[in-house]
N, C-alpha and C. Protein backbone atom coordinates (compact mmCIF):
# COMPACT_ATOMS: atom_id res chain seq x y z
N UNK A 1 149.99 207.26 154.95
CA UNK A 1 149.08 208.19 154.28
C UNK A 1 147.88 208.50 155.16
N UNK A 2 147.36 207.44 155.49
CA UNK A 2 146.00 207.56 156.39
C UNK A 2 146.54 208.35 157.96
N UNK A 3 147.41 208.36 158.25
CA UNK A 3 148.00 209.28 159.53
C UNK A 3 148.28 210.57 158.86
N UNK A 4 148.64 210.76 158.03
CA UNK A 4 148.61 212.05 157.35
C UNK A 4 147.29 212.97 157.09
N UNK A 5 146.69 212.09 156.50
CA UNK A 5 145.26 212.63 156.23
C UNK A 5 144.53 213.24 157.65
N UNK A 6 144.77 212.04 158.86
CA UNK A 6 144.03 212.19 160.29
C UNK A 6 144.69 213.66 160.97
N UNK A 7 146.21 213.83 160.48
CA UNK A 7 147.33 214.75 160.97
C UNK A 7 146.44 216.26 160.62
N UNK A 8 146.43 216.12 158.93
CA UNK A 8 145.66 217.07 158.13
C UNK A 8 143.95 218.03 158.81
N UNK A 9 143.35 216.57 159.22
CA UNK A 9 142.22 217.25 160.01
C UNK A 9 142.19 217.76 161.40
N UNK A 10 143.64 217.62 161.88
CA UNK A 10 143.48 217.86 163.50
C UNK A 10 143.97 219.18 163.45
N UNK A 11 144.95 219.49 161.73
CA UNK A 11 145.21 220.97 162.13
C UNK A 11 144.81 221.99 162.59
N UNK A 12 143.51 223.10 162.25
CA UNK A 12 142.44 223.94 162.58
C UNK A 12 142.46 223.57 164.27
N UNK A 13 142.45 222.12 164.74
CA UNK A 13 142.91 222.45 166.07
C UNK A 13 143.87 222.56 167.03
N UNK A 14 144.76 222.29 166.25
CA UNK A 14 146.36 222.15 166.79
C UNK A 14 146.78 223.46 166.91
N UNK A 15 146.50 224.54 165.98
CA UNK A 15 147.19 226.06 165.75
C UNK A 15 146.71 226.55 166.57
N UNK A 16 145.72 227.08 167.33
CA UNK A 16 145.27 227.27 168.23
C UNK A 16 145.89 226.61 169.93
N UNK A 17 145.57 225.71 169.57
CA UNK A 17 146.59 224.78 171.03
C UNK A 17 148.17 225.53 171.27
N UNK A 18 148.91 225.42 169.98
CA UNK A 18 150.14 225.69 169.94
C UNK A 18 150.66 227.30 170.17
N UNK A 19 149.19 227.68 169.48
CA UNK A 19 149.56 229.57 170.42
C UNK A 19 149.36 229.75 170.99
N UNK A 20 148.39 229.12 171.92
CA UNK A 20 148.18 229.63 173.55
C UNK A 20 149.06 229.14 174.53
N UNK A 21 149.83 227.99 174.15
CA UNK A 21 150.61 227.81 174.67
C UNK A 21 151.68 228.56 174.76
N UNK A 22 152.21 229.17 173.67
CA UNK A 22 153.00 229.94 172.93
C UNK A 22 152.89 231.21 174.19
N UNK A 23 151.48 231.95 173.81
CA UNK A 23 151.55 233.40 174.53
C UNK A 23 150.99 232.91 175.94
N UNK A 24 150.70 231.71 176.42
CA UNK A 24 150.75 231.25 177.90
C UNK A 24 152.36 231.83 178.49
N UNK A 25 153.01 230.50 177.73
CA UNK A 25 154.27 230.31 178.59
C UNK A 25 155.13 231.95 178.32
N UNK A 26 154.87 233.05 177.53
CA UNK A 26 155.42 234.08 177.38
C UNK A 26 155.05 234.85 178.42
N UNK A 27 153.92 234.55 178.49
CA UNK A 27 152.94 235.74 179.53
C UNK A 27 152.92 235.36 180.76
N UNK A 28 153.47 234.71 181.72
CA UNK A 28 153.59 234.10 183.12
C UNK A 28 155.02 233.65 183.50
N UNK A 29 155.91 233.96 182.65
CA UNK A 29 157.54 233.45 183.26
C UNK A 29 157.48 234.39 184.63
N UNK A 30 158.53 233.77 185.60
CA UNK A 30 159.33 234.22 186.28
C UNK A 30 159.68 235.79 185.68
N UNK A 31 160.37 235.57 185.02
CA UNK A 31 161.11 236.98 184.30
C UNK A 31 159.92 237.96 183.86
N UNK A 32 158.49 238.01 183.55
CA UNK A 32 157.50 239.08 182.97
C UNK A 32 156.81 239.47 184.54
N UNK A 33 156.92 238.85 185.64
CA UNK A 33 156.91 239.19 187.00
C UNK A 33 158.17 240.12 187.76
N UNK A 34 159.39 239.86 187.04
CA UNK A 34 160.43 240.29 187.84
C UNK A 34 160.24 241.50 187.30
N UNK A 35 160.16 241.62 185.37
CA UNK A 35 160.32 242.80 184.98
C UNK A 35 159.20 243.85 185.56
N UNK A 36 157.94 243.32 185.99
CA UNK A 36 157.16 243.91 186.37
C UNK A 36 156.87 245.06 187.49
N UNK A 37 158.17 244.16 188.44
CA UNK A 37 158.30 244.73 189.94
C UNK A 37 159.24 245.59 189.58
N UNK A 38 159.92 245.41 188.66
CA UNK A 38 161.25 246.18 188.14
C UNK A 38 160.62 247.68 188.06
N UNK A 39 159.51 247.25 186.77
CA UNK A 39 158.78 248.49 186.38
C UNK A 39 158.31 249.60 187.37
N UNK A 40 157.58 248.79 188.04
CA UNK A 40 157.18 250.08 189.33
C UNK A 40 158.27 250.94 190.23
N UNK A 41 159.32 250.12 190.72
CA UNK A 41 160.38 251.23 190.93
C UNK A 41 160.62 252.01 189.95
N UNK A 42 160.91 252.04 188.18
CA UNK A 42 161.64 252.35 187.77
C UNK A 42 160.36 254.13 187.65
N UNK A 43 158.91 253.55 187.34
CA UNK A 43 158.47 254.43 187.43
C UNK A 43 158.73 255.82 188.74
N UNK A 44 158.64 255.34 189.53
CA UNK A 44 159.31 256.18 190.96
C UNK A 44 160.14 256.99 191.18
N UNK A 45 161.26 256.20 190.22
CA UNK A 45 162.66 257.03 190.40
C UNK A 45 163.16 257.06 188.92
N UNK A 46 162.88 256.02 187.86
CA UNK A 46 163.41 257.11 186.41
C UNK A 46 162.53 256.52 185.81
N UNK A 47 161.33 257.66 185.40
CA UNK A 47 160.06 257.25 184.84
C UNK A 47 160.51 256.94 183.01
N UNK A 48 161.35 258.02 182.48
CA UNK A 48 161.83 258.24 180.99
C UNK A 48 161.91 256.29 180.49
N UNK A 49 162.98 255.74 182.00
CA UNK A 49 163.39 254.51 181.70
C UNK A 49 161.95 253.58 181.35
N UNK A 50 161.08 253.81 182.49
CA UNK A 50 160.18 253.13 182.38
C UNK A 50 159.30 252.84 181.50
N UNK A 51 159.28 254.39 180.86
CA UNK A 51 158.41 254.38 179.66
C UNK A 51 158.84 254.10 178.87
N UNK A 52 160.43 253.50 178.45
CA UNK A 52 160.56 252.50 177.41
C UNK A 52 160.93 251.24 177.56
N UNK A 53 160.92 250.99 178.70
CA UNK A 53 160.15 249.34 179.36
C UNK A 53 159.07 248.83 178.96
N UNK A 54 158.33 249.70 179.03
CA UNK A 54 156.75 249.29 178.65
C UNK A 54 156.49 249.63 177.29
N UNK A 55 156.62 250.38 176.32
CA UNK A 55 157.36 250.73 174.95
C UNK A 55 158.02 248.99 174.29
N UNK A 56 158.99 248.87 175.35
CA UNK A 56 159.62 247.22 174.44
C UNK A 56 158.48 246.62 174.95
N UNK A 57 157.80 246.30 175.84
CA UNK A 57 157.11 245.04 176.34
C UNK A 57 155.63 244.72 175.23
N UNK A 58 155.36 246.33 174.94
CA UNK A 58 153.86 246.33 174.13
C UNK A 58 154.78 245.21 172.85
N UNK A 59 156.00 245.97 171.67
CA UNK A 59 156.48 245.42 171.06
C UNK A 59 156.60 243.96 171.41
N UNK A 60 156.94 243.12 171.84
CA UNK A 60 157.24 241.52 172.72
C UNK A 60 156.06 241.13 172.10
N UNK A 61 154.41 241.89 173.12
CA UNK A 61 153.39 240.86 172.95
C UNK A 61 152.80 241.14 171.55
N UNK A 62 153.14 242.02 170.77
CA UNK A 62 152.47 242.60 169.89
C UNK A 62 153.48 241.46 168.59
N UNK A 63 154.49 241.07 168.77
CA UNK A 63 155.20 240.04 167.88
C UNK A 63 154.90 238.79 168.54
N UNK A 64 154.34 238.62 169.26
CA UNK A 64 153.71 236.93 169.99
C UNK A 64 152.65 236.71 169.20
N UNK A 65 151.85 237.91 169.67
CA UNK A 65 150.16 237.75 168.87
C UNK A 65 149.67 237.63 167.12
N UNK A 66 151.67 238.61 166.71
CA UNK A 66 151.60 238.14 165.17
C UNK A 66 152.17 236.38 164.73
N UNK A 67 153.04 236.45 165.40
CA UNK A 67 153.94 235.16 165.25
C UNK A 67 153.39 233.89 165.09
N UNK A 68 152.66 233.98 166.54
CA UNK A 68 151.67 232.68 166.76
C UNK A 68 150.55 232.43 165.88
N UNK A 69 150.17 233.24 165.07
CA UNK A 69 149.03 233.03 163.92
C UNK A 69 149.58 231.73 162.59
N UNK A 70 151.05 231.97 162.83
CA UNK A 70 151.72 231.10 161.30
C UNK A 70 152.47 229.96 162.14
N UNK A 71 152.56 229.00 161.18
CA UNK A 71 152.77 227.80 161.50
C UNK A 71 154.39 227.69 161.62
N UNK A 72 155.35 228.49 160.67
CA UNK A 72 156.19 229.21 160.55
C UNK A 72 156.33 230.46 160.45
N UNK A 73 157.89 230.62 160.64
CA UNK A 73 158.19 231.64 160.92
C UNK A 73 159.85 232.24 160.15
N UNK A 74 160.05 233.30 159.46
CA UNK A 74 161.37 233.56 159.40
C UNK A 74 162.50 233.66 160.68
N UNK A 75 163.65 232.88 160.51
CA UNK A 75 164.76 233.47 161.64
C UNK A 75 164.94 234.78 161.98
N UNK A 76 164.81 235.55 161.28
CA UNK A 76 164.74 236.69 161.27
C UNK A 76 163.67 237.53 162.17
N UNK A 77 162.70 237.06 161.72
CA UNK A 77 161.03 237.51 163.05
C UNK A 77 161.43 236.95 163.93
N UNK A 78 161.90 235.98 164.23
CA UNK A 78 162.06 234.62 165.73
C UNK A 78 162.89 235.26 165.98
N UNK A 79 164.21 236.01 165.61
CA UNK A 79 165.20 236.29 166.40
C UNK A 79 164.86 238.16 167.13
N UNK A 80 164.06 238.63 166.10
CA UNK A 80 163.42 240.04 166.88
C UNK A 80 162.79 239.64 167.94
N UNK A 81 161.89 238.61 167.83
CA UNK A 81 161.33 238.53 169.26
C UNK A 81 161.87 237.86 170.14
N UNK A 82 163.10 237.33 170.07
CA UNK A 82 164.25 237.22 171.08
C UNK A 82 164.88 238.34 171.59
N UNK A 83 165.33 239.10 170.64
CA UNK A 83 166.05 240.81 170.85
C UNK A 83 165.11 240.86 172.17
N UNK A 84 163.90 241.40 171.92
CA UNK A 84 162.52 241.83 172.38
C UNK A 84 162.61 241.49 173.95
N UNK A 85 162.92 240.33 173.90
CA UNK A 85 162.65 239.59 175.39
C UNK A 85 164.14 240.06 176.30
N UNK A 86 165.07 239.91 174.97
CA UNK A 86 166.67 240.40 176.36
C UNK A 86 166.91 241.40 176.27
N UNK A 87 166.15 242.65 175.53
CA UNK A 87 166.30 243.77 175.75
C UNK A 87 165.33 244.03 176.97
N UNK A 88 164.15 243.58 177.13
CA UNK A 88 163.20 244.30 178.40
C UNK A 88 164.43 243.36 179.86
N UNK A 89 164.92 241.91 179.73
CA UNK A 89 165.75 242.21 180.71
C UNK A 89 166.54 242.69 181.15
N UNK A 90 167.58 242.93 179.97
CA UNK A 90 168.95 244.01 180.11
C UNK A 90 167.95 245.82 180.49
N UNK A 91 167.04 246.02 180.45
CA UNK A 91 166.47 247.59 180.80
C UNK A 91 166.17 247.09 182.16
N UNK A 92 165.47 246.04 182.41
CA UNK A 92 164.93 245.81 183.85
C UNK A 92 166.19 245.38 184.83
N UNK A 93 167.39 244.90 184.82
CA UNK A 93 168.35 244.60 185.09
C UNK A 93 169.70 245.65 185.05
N UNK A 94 169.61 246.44 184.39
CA UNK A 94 170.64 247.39 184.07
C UNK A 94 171.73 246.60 183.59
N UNK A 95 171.65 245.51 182.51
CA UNK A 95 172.81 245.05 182.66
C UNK A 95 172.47 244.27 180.96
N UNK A 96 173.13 245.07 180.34
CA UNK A 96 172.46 244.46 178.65
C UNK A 96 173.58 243.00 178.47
N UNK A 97 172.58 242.38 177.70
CA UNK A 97 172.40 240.77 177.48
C UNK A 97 172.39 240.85 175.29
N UNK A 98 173.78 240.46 175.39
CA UNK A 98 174.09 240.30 173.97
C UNK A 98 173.74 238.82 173.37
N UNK A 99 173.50 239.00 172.11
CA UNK A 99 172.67 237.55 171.42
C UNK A 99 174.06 238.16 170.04
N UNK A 100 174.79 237.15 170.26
CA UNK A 100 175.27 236.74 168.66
C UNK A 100 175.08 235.94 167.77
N UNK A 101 175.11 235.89 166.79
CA UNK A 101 174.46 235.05 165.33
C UNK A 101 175.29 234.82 164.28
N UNK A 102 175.41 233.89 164.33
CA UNK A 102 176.61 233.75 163.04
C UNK A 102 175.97 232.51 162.39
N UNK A 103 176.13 233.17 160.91
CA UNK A 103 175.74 232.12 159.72
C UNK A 103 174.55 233.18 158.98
N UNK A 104 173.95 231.83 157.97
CA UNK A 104 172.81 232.38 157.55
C UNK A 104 171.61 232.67 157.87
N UNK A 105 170.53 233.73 157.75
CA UNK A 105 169.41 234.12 158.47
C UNK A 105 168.47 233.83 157.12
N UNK A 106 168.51 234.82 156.38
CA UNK A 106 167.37 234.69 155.40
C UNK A 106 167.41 233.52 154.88
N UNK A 107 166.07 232.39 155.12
CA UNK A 107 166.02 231.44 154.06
C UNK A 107 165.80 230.63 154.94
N UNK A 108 166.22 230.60 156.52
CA UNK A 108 165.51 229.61 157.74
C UNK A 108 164.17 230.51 158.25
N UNK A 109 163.62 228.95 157.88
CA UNK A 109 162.13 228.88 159.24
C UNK A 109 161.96 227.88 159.76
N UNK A 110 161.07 228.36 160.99
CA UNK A 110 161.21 227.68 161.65
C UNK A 110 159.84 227.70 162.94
N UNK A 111 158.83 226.92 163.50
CA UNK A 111 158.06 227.06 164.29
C UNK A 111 158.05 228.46 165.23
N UNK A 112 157.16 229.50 165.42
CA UNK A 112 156.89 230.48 166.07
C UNK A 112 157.55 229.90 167.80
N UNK A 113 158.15 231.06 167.90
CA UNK A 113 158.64 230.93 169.34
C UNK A 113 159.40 229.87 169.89
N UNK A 114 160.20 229.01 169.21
CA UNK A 114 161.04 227.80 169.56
C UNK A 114 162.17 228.89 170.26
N UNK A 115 163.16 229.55 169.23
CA UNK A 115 163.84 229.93 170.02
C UNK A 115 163.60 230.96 171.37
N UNK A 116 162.72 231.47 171.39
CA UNK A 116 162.42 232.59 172.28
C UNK A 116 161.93 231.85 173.60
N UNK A 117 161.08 230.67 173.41
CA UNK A 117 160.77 229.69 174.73
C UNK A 117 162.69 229.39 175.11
N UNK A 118 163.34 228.60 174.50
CA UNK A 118 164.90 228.40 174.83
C UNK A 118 165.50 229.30 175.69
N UNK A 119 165.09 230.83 175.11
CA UNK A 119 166.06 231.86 175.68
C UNK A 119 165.33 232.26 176.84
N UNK A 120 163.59 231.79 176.88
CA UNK A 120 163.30 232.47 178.39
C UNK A 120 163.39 231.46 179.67
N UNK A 121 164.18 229.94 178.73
CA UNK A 121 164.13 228.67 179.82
C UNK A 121 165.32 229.39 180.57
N UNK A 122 166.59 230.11 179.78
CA UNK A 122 167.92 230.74 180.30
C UNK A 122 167.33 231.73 181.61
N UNK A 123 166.48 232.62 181.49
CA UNK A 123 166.73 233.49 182.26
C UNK A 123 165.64 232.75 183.20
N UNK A 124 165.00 232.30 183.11
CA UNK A 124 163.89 231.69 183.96
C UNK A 124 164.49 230.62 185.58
N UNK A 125 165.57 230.54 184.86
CA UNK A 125 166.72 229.55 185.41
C UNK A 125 167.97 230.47 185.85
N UNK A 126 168.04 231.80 185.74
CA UNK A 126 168.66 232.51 186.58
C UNK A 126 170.09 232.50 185.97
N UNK A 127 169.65 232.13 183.98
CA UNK A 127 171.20 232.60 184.14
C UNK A 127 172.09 233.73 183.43
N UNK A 128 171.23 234.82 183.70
CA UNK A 128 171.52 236.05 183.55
C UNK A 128 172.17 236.71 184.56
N UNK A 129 173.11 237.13 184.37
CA UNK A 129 174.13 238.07 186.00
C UNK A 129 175.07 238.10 185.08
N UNK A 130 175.60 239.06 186.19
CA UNK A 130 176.87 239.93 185.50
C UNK A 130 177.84 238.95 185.43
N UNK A 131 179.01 238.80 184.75
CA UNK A 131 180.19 238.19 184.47
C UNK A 131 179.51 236.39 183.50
N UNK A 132 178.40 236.62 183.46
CA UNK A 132 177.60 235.45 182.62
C UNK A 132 177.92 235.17 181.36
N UNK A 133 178.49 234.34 180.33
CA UNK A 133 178.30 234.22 178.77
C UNK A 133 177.08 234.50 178.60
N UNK A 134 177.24 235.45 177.67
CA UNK A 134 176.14 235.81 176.37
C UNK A 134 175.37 234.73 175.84
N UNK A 135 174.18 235.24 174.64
CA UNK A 135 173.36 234.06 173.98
C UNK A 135 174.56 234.18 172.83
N UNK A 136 174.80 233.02 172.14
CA UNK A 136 174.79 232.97 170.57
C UNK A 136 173.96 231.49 169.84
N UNK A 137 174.07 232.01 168.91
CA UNK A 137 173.35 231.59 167.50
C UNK A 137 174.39 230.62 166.37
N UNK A 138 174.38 229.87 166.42
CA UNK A 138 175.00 229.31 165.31
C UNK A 138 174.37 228.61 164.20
N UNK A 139 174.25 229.10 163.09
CA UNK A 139 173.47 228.22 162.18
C UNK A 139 174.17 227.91 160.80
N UNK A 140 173.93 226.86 160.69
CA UNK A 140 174.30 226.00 159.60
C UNK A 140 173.70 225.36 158.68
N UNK A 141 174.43 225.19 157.15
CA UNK A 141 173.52 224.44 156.29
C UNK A 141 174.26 222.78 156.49
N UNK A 142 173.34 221.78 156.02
CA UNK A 142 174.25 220.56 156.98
C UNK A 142 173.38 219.80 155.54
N UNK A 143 174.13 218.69 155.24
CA UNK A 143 174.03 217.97 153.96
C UNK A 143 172.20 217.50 153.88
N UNK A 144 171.84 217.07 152.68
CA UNK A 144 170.74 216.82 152.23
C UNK A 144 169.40 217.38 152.36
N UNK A 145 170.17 219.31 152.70
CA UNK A 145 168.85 220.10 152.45
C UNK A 145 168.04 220.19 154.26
N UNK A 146 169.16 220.19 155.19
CA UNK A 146 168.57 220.56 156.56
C UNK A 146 169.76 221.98 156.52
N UNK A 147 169.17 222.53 158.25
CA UNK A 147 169.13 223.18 159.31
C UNK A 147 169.62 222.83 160.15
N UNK A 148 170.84 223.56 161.20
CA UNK A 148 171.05 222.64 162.17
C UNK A 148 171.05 224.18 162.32
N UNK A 149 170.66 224.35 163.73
CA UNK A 149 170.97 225.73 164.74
C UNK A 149 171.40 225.29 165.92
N UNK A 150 172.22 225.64 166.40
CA UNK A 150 172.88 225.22 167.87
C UNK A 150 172.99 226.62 168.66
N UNK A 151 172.06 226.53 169.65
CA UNK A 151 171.64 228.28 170.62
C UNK A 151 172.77 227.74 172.44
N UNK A 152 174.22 228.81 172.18
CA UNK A 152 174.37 228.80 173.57
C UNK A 152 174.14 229.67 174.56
N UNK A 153 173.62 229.30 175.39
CA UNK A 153 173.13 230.05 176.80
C UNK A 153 173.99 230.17 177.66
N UNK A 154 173.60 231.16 178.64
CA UNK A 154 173.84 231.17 180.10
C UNK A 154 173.27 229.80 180.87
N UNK A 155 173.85 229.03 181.91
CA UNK A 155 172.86 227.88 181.90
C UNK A 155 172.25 228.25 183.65
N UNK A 156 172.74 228.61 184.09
CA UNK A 156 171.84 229.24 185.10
C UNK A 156 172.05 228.20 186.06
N UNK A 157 171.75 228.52 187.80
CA UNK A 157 171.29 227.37 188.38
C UNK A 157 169.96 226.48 188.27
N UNK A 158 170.66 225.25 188.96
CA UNK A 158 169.57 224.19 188.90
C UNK A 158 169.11 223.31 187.64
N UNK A 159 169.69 224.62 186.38
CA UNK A 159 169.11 223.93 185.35
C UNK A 159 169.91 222.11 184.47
N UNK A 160 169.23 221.42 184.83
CA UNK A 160 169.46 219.84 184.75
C UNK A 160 168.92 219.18 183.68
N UNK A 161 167.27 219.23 183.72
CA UNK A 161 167.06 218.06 183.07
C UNK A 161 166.33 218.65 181.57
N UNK A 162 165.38 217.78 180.82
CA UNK A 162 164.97 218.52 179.78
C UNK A 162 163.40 218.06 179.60
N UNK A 163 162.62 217.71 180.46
CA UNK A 163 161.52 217.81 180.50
C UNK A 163 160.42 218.82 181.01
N UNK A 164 161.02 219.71 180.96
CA UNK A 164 160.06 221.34 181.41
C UNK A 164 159.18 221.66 180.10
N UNK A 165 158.38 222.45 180.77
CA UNK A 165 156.94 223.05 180.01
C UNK A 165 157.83 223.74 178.64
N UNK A 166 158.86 224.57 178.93
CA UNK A 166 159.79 225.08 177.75
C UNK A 166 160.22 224.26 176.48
N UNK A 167 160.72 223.14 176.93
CA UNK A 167 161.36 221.85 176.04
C UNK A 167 160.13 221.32 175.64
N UNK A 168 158.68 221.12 176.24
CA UNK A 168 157.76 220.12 175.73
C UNK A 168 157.26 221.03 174.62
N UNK A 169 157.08 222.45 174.62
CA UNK A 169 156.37 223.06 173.87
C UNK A 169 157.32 223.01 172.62
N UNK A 170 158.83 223.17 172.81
CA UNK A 170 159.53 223.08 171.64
C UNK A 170 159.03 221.82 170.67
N UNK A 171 159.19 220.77 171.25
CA UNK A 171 159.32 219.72 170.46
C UNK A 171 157.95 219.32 170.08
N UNK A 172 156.59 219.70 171.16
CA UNK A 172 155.55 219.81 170.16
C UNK A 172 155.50 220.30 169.07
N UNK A 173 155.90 222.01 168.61
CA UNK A 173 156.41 222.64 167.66
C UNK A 173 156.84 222.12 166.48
N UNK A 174 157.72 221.57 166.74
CA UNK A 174 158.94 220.81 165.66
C UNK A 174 157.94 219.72 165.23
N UNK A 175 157.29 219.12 166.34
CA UNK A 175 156.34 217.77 165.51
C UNK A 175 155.39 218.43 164.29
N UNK A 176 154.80 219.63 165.04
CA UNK A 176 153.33 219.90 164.09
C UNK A 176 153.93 220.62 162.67
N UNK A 177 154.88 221.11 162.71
CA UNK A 177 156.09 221.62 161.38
C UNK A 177 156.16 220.41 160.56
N UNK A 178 157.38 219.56 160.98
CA UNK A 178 158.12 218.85 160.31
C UNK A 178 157.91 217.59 160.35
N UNK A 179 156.75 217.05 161.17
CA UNK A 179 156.04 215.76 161.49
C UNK A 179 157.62 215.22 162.37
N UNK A 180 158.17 213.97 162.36
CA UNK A 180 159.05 213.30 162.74
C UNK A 180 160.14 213.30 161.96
N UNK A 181 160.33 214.52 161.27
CA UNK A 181 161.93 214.65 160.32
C UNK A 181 162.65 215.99 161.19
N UNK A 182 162.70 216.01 162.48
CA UNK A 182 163.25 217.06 163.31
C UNK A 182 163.86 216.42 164.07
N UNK A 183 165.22 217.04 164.92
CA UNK A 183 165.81 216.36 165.86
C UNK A 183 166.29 217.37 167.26
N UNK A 184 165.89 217.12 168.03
CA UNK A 184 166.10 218.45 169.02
C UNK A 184 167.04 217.64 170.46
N UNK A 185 168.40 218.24 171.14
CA UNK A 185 168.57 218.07 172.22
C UNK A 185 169.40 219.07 173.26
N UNK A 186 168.94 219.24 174.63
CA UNK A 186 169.47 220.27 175.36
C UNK A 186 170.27 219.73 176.05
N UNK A 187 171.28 219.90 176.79
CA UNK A 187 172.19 219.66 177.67
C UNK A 187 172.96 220.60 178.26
N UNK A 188 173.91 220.41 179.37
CA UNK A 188 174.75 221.01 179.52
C UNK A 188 176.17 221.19 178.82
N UNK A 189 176.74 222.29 178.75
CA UNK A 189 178.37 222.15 177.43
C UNK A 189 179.48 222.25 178.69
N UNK A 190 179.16 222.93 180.08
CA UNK A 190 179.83 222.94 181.19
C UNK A 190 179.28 223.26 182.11
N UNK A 191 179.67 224.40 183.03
CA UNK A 191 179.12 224.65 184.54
C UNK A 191 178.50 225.96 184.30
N UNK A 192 178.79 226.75 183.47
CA UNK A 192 178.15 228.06 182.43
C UNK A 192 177.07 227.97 181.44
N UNK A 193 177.37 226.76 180.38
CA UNK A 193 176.85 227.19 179.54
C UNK A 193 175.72 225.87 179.26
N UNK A 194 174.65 226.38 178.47
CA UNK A 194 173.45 225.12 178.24
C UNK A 194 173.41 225.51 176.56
N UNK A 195 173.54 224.08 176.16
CA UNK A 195 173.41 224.33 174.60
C UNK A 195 171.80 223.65 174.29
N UNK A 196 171.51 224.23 173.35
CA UNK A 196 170.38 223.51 172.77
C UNK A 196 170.63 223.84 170.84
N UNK A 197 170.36 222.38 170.48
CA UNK A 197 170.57 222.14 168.99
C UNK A 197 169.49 221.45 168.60
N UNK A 198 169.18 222.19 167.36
CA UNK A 198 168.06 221.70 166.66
C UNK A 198 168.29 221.71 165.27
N UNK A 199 167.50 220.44 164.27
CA UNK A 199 168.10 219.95 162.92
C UNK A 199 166.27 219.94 162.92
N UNK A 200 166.48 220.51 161.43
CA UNK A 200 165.23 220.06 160.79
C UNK A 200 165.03 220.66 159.30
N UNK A 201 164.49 219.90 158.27
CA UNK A 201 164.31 220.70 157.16
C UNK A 201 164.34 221.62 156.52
N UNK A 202 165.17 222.07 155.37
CA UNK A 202 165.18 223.06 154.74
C UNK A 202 163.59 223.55 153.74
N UNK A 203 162.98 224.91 153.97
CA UNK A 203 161.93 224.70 153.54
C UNK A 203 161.77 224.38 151.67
């Protein structure tokens, strides 16, 4: 109880911590640099394209800056601002990046930007290219009133271990939500693909 109570007063400063981290790690990937350099050619030679490059990108930060205000979030908002992020790569790339979803949406929440940090650890890690598996989504209802979502990726090179700035911010997330009733782990599923599964409370 008395850790609860101490939990209770640190909030007002935790929400704050957890969105800047949030629109930190959004706003400095690898990938918001690539798309960037992308942008200026595209202006050059097909401006129409460009101007709805920058069109999705306002959308991106403009669902970060709402997102990150709530402690939760619908699957549904979390998964637009996933769209958000593999649509500005599939425009900057010429090469569209499908997200499938299967199961139920309405009725999961879940910490602002968990999945969208996941999906930018994928491309951040290079594993977007042509002939690549797609994202999907699998979500499930799983006995005594949880969540299990299991997100497969492209796994990209290099990508190994699970202590990156991406994974720490997740599981901070999941702590300040669900205290210690969450369970999160990433790995590899083969030489393609990186799964990441996460269990945590039904609200």
């Amino acid at each position: 109880a008395r850790a609860r109570q101490d939990r209770a007063r640190q909030e007002p400063a935790l929400r704050p911590t957890l969105a800047t981290k949030l629109l930190r790690a959004s706003m400095q990937p690898h990938g918001l640099m690539n798309t960037l350099a992308v942008l200026q050619e595209l202006i050059e030679q097909r401006p129409a394209q460009a101007s709805l490059l920058v069109e999705r990108l306002a959308d991106q930060f403009n669902l970060l800056r709402e997102l990150s205000q709530h402690d939760r979030v619908g699957l549904r908002e979390e998964l637009e601002l996933v769209r958000t992020q593999l649509d500005l790569v599939g425009m900057a790339r010429s090469l569209p990046v499908q997200l499938e979803v299967h199961g139920p949406v309405d009725g999961v929440s879940l910490p602002p930007g968990v999945l969208h940090t996941l999906v930018e650890n994928a491309i951040t890690h290079g594993g977007i290219k042509a002939a690549a598996p797609g994202f999907t989504l699998h979500v499930d209802e799983e006995p005594a009133g949880r969540w299990r979502l299991r997100l497969s990726s492209p796994r990209g090179a290099g990508r190994e271990g699970g202590s990156g700035q991406g994974q720490r911010f997740v599981r901070e997330s999941l702590t300040r939500a669900f205290d210690d009733d969450w369970g999160y782990q990433g790995g590899a599923a083969d030489t393609a693909v990186w799964v990441d599964t996460l269990s945590f409370p039904r609200a």
